[in-house]
C-alpha atoms as a PDB file:
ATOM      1  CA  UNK A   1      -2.234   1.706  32.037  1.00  0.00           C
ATOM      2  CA  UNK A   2      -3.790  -1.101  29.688  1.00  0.00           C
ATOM      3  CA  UNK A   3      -1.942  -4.306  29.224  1.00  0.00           C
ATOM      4  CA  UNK A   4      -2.015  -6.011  25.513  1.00  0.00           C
ATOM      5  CA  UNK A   5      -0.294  -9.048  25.481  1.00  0.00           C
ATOM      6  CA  UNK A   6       2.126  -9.977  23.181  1.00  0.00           C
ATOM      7  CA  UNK A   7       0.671 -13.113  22.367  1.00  0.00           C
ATOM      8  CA  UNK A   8      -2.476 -11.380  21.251  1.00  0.00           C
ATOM      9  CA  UNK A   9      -0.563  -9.188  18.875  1.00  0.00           C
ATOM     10  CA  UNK A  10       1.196 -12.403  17.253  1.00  0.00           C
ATOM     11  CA  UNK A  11      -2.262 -13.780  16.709  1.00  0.00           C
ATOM     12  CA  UNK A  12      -3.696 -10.506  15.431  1.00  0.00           C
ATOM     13  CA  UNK A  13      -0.962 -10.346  12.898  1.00  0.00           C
ATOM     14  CA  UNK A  14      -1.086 -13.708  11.548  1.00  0.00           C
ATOM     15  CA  UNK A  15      -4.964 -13.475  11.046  1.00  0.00           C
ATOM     16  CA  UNK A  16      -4.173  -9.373   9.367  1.00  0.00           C
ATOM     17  CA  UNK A  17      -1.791 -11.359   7.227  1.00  0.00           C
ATOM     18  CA  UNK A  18      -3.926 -14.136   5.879  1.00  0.00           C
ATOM     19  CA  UNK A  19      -6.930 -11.725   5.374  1.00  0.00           C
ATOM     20  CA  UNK A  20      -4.737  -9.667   3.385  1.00  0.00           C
ATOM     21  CA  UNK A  21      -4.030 -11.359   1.198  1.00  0.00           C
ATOM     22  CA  UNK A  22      -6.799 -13.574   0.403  1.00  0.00           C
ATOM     23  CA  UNK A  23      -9.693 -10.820   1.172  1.00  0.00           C
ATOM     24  CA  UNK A  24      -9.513  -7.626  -1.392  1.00  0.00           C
ATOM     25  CA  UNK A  25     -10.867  -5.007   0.507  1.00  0.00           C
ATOM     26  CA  UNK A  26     -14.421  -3.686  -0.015  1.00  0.00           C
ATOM     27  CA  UNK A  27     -13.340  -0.340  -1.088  1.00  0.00           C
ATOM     28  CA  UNK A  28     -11.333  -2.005  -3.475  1.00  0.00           C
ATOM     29  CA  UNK A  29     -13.376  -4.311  -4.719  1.00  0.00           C
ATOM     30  CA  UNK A  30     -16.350  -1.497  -4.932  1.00  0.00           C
ATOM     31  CA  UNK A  31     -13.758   0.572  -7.414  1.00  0.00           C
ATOM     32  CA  UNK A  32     -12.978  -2.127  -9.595  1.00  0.00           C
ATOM     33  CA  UNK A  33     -16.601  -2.874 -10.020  1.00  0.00           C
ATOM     34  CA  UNK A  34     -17.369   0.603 -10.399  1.00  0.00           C
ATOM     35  CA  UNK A  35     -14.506   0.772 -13.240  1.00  0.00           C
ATOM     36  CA  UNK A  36     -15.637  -2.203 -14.843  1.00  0.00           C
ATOM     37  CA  UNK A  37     -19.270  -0.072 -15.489  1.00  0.00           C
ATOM     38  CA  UNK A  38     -17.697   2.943 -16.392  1.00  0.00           C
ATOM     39  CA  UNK A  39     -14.406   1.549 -18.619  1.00  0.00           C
ATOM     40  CA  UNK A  40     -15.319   2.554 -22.431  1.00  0.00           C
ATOM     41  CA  UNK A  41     -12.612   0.418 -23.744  1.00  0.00           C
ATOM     42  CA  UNK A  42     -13.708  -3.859 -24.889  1.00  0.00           C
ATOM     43  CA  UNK A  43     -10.317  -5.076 -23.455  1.00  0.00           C
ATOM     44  CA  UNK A  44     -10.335  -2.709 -20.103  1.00  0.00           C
ATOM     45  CA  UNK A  45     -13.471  -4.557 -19.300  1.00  0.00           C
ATOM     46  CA  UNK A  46     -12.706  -7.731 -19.734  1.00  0.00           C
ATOM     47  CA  UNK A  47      -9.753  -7.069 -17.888  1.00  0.00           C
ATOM     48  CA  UNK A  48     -11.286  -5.433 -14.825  1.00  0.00           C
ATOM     49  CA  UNK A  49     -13.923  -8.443 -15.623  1.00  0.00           C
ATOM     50  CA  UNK A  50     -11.172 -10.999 -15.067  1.00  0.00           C
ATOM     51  CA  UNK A  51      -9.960  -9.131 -11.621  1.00  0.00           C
ATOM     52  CA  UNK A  52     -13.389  -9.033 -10.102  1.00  0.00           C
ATOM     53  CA  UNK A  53     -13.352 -12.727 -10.630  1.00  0.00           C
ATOM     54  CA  UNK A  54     -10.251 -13.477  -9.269  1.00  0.00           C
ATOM     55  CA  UNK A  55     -10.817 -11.721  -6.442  1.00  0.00           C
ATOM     56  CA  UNK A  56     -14.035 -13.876  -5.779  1.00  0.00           C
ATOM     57  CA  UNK A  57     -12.280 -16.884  -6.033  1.00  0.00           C
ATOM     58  CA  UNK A  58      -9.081 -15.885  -3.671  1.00  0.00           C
ATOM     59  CA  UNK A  59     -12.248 -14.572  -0.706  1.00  0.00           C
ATOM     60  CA  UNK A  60     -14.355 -18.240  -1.090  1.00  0.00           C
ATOM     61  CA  UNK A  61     -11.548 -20.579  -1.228  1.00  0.00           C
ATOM     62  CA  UNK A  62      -8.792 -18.631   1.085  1.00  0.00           C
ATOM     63  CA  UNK A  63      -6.077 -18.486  -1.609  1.00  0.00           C
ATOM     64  CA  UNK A  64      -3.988 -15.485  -2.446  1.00  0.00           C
ATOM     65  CA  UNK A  65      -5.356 -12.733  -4.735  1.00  0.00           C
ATOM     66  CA  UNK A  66      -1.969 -12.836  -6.275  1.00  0.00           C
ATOM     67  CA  UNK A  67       0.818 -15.563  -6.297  1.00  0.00           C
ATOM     68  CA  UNK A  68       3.444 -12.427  -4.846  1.00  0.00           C
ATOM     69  CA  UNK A  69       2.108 -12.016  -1.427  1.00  0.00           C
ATOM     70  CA  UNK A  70       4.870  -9.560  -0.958  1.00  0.00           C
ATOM     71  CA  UNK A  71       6.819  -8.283   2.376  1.00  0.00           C
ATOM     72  CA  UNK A  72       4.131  -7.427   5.244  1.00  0.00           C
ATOM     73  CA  UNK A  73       4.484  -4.188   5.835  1.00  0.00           C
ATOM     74  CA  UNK A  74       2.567  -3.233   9.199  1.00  0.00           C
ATOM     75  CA  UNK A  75       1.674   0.645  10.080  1.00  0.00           C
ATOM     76  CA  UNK A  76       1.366   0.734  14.034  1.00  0.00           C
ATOM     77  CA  UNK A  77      -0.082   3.112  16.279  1.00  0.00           C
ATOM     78  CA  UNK A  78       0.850   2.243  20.011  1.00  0.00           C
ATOM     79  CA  UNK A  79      -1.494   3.943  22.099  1.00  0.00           C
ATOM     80  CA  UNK A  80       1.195   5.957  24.819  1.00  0.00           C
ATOM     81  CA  UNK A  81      -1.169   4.526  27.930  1.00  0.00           C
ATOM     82  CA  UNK A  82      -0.834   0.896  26.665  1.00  0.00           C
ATOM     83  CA  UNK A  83       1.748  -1.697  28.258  1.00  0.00           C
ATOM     84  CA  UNK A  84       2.651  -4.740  25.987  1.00  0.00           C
ATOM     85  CA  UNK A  85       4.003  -7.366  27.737  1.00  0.00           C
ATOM     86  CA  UNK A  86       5.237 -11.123  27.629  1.00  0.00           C
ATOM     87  CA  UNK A  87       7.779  -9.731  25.008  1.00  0.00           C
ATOM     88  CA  UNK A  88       9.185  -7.251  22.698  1.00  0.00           C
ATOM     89  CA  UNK A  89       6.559  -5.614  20.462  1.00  0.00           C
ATOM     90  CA  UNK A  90       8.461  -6.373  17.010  1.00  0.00           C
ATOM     91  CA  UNK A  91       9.229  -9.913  18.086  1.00  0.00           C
ATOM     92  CA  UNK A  92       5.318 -10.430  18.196  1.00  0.00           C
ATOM     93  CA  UNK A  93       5.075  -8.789  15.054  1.00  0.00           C
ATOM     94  CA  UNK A  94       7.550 -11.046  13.031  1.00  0.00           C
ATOM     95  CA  UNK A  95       6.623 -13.578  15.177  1.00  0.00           C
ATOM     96  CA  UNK A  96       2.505 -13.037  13.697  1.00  0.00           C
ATOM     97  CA  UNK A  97       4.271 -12.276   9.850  1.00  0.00           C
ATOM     98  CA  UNK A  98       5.824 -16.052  10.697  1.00  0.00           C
ATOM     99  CA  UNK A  99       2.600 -17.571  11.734  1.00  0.00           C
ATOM    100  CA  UNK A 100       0.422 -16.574   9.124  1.00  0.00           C
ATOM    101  CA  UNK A 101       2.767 -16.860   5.930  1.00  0.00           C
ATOM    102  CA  UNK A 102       3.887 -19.921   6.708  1.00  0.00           C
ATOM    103  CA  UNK A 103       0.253 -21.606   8.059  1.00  0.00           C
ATOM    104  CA  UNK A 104      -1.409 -19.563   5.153  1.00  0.00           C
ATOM    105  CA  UNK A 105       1.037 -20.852   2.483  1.00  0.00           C
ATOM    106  CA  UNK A 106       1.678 -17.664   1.268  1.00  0.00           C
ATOM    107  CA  UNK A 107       4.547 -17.047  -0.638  1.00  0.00           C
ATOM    108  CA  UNK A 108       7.734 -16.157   1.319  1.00  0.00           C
ATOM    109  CA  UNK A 109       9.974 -13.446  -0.444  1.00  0.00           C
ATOM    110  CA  UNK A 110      11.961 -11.824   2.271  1.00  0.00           C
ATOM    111  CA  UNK A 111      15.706 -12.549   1.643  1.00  0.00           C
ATOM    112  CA  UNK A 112      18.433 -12.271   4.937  1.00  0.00           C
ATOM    113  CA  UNK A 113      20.522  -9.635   3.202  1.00  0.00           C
ATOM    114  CA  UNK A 114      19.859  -7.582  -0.221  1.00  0.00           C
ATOM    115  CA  UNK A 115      23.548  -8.098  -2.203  1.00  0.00           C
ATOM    116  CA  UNK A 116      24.972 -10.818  -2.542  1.00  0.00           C
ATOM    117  CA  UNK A 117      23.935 -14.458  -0.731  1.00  0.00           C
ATOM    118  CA  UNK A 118      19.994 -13.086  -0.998  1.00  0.00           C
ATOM    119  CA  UNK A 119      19.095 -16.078   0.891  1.00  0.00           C
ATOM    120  CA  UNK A 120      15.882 -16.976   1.298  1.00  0.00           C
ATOM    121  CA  UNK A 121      14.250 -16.052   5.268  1.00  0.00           C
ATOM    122  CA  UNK A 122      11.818 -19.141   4.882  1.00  0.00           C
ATOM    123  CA  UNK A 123       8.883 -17.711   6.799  1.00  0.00           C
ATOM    124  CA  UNK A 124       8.675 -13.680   5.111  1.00  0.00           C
ATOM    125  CA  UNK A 125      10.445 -12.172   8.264  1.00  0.00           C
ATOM    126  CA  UNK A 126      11.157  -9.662   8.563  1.00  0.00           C
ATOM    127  CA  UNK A 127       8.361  -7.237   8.679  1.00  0.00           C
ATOM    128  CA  UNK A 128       8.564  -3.712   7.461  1.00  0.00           C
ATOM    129  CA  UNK A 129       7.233  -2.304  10.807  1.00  0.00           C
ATOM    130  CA  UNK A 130       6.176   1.648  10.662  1.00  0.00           C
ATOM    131  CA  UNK A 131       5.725   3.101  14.425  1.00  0.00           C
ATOM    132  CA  UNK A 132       3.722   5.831  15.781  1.00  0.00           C
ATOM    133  CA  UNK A 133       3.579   6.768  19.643  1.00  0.00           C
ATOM    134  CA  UNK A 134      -0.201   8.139  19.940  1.00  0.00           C
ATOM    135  CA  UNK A 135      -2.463   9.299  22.421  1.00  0.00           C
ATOM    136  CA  UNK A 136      -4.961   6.896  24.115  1.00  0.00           C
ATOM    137  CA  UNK A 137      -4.416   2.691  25.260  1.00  0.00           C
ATOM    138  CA  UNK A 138      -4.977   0.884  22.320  1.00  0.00           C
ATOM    139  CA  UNK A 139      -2.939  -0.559  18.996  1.00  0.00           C
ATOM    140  CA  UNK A 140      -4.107   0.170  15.824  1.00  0.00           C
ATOM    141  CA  UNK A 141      -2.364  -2.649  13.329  1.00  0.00           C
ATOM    142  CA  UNK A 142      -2.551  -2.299   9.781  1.00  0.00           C
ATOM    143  CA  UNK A 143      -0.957  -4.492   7.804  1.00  0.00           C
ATOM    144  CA  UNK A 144      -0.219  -3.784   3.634  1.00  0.00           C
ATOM    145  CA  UNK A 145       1.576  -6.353   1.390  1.00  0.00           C
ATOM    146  CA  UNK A 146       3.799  -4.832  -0.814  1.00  0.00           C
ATOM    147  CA  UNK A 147       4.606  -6.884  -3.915  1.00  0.00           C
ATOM    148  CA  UNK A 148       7.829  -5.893  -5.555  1.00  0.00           C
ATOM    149  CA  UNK A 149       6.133  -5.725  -9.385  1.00  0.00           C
ATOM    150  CA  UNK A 150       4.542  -2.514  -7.996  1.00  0.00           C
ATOM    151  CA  UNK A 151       7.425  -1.517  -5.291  1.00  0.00           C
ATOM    152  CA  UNK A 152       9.753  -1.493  -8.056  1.00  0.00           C
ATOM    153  CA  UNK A 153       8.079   1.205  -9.466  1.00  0.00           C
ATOM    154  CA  UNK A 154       8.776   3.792  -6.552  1.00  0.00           C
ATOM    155  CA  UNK A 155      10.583   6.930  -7.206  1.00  0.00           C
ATOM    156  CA  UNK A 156      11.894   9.493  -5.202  1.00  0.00           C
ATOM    157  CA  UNK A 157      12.538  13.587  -6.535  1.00  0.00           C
ATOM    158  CA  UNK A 158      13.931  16.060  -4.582  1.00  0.00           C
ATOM    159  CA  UNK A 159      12.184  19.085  -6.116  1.00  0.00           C
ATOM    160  CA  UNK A 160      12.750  22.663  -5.173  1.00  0.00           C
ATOM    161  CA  UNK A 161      10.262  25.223  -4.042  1.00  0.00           C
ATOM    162  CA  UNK A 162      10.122  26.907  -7.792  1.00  0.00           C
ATOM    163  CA  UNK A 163       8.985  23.544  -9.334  1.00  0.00           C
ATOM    164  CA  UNK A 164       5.345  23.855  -7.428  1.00  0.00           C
ATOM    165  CA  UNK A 165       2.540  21.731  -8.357  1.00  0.00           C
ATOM    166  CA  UNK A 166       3.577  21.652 -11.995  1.00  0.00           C
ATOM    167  CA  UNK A 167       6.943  19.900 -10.779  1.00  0.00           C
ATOM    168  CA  UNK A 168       4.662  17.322  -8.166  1.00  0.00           C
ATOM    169  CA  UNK A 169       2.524  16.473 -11.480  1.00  0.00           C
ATOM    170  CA  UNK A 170       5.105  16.039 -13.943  1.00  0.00           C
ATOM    171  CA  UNK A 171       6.658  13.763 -11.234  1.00  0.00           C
ATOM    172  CA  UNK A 172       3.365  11.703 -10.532  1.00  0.00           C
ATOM    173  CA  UNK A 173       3.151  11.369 -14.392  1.00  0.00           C
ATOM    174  CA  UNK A 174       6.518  10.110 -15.057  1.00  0.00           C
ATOM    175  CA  UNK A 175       6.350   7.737 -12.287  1.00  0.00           C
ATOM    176  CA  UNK A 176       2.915   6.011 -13.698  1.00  0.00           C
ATOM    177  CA  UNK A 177       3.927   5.943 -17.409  1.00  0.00           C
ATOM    178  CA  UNK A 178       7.385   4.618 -16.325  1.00  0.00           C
ATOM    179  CA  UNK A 179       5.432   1.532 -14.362  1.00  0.00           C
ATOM    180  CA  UNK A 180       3.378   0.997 -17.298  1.00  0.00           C
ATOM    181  CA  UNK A 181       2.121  -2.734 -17.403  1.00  0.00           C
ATOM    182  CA  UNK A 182       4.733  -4.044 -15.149  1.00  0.00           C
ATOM    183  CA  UNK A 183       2.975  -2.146 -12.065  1.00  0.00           C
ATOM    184  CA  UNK A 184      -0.600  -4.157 -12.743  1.00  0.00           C
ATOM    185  CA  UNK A 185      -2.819  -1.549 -13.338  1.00  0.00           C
ATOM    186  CA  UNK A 186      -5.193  -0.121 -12.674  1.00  0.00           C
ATOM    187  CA  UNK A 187      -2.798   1.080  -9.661  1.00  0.00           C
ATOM    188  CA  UNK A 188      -3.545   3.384  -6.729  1.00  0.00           C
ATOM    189  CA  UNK A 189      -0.573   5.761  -6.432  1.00  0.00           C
ATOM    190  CA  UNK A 190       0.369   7.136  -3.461  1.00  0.00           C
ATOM    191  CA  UNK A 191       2.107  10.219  -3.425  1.00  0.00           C
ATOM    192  CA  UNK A 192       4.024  11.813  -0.170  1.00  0.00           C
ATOM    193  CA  UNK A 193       5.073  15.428  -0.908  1.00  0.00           C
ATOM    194  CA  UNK A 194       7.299  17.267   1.743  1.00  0.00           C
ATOM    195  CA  UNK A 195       9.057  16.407   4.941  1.00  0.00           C
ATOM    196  CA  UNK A 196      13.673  14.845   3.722  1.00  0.00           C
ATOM    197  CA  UNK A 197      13.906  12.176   1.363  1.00  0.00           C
ATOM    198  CA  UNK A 198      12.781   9.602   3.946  1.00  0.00           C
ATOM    199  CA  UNK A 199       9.709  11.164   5.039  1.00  0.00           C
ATOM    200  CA  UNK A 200       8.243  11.784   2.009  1.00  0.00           C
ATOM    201  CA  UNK A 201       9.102   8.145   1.013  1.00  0.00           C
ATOM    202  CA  UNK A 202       7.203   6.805   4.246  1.00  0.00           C
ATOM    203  CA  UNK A 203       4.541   9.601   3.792  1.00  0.00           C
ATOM    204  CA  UNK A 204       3.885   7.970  -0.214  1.00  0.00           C
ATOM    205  CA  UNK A 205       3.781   4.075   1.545  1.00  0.00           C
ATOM    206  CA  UNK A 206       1.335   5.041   4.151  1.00  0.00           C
ATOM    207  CA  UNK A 207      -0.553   7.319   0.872  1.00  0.00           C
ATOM    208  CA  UNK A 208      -0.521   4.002  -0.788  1.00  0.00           C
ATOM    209  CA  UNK A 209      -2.112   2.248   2.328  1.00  0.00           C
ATOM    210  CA  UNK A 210      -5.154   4.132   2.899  1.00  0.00           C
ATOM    211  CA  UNK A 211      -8.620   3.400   1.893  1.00  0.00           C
ATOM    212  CA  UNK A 212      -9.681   4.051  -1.137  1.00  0.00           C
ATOM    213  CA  UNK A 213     -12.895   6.103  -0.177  1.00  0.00           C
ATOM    214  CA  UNK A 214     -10.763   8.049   1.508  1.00  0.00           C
ATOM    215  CA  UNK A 215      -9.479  11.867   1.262  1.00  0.00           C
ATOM    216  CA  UNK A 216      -7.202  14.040   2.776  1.00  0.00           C
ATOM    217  CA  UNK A 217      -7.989  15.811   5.247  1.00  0.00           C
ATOM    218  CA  UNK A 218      -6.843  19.299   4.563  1.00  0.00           C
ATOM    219  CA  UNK A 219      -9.450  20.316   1.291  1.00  0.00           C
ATOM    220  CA  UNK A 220      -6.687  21.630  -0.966  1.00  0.00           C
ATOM    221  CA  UNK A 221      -4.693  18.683  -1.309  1.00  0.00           C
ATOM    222  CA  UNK A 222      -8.014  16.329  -1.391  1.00  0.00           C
ATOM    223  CA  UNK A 223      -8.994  18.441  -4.990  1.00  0.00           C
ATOM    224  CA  UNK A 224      -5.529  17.584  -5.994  1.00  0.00           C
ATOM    225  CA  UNK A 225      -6.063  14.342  -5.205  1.00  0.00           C
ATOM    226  CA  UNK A 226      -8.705  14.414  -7.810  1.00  0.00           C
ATOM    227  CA  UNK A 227      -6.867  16.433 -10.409  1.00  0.00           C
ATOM    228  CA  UNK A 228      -3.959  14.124 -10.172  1.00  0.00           C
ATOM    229  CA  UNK A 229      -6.648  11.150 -10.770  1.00  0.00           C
ATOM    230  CA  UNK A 230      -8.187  12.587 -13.694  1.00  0.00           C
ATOM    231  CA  UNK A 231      -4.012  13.293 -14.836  1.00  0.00           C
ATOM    232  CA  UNK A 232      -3.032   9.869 -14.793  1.00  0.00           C
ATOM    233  CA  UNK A 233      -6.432   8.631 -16.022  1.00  0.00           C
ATOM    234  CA  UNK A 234      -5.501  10.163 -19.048  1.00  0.00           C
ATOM    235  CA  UNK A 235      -2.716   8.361 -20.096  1.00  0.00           C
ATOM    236  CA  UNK A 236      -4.217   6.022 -21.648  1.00  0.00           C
ATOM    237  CA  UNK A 237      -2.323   3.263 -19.802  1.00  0.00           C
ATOM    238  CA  UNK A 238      -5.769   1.417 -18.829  1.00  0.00           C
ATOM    239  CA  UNK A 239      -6.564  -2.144 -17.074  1.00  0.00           C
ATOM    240  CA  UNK A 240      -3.296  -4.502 -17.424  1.00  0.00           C
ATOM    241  CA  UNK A 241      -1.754  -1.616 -19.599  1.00  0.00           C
ATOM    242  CA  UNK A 242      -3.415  -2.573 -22.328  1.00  0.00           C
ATOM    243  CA  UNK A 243      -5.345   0.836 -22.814  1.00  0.00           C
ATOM    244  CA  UNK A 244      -7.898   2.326 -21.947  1.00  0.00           C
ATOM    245  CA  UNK A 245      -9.515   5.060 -19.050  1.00  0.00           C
ATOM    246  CA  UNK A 246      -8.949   3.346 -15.941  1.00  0.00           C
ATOM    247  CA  UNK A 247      -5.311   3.476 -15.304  1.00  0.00           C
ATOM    248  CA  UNK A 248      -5.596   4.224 -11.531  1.00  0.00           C
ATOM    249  CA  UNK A 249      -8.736   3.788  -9.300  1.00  0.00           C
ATOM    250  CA  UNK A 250      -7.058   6.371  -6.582  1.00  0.00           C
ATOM    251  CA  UNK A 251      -4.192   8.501  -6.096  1.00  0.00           C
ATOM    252  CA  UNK A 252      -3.838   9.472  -2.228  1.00  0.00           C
ATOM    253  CA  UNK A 253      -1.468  12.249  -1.131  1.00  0.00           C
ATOM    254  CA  UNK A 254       0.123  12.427   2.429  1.00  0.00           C
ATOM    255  CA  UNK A 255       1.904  15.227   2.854  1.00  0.00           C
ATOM    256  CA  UNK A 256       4.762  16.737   5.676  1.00  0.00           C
ATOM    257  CA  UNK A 257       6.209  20.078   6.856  1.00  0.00           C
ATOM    258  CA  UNK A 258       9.262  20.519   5.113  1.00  0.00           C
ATOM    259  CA  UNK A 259      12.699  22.989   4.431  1.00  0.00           C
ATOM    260  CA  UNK A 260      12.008  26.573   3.086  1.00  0.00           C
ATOM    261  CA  UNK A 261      14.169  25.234   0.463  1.00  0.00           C
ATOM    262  CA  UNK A 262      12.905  21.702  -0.696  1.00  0.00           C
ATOM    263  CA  UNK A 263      10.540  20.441  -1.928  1.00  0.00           C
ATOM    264  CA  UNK A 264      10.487  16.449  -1.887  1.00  0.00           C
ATOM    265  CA  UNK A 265       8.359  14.036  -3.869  1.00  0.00           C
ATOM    266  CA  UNK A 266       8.145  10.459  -3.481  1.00  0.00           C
ATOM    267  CA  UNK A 267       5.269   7.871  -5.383  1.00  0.00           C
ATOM    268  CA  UNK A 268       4.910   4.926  -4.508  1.00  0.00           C
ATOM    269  CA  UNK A 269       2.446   2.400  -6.357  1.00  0.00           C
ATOM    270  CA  UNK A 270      -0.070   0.111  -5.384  1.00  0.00           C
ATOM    271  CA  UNK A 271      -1.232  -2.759  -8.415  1.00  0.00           C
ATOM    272  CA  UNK A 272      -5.166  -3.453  -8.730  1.00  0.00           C
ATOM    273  CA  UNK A 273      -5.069  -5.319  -5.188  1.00  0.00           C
ATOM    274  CA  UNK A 274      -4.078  -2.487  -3.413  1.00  0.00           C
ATOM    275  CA  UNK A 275      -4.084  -4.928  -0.392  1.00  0.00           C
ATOM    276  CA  UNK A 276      -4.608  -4.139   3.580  1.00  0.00           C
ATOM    277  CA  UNK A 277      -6.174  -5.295   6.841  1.00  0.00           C
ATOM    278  CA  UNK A 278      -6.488  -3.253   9.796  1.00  0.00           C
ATOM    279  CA  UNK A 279      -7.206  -4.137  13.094  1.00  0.00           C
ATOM    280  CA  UNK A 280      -7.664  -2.147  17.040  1.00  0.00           C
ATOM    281  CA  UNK A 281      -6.447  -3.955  19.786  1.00  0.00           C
END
């Protein structure tokens, strides 16, 4: 059994949290520049232009790529052979979320309850902390900050079987011309299709979360990946909504076993950031 100390978890968190919000990752960066050379529309470019530049600025002077650095959600795999110890594993999560919002001066959002006092946690804790038992000894951390502009824009449909893939598109669709502007396009949607209502939800987050070079593994729903791209591409929407081709640079789709009588659908949007740091312990 492999140890990981909790301390080195807190550390790894803090840096995740700093880098992910100051650093836009390569992938992303690489689609917006790819955009920005294929984006027919004046006003698209300059747009995409402006976010290339931005995003420049935030990686050489360590500032945030956006002034909502969002709640830190983290996606962990625990490795089932691997011990952590010196404390509880969520404590040296929050504890990391702590560390690097508040010695990164990035904004702090979180509020103690959602109703009625909404006060103010003062250091973004707590974390929105997804869990996965896996095979093997070590801890895969990745950590996505999820600004509410784009959260916001989440929906959830509980389809039935007879609505099919027209029902899943129509669903996509509405979500992204519902977001608009206000979801700081171009987006990457994340879709999670199957599973209850909360699975399909979680399986849309962690959608939203992947890599943008990235497919799914089963071939079927990686072309619909790409017809669901070229869908949403064609609304016109464009860079900061204010038209154009390049209203999304990905749509992902995770996907669950599910009831022989439902049919869930849940999108969730990323805005242009699309923002994450992973790292193995």
């Amino acid at each position: 059994m492999r140890e990981i100390a909790s301390t080195v978890i807190t550390k790894a968190v803090a840096e995740l949290a700093i880098k992910a919000n100051c650093i836009l990752p390569a992938d992303v960066y690489g689609s917006l520049k790819k955009a920005l050379g294929t984006e027919p529309s004046a006003v698209g470019k300059d747009v995409l232009g402006q976010l290339l530049q931005n995003a420049d600025i935030a990686k050489n002077e360590t500032m945030p790529i956006c002034q909502d650095t969002g709640l830190a959600v983290i996606f962990a795999e625990v490795g089932q052979d691997a011990r952590i110890t010196g404390g509880a594993f969520e404590d040296a999560v929050n504890e990391g979320v702590r560390r690097g919002y508040v010695d990164g001066y990035l904004r702090k959002s979180a509020v103690e309850e959602p109703l009625f006092e909404r006060k103010n946690t003062k250091d973004n804790t707590p974390a929105i902390i997804h869990t996965r038992i896996v095979p093997g000894d070590s801890l895969r951390l990745r950590l996505a900050p999820k600004g509410a502009g784009s959260e916001n824009k989440g929906i959830l449909k509980m389809l039935v079987p007879a609505d099919g893939i027209e029902g899943v598109k129509q669903a996509v669709l509405e979500a992204v011309k519902a977001a608009g502007p206000n979801a700081c396009p171009p987006m990457v949607v994340g879709v999670g299709i199957g599973g209850n209502m909360e699975i399909a939800c979680l399986c849309a987050k962690r959608a939203c979360a992947r890599d943008i070079d990235s497919k799914n593994h089963d071939p079927r729903y990686a072309a619909f990946e790409e017809e669901l791209l070229a869908l949403v591409n064609k609304t016109g929407i464009g860079p900061a909504g204010l038209g154009g081709k390049t209203t999304s640079i990905k749509v992902n789709v995770e996907w669950y076993p599910t009831h022989i009588a439902s049919l869930p659908v849940a999108v969730n949007i990323n805005c242009h950031a699309a923002r994450h740091a992973e790292i193995i312990l």
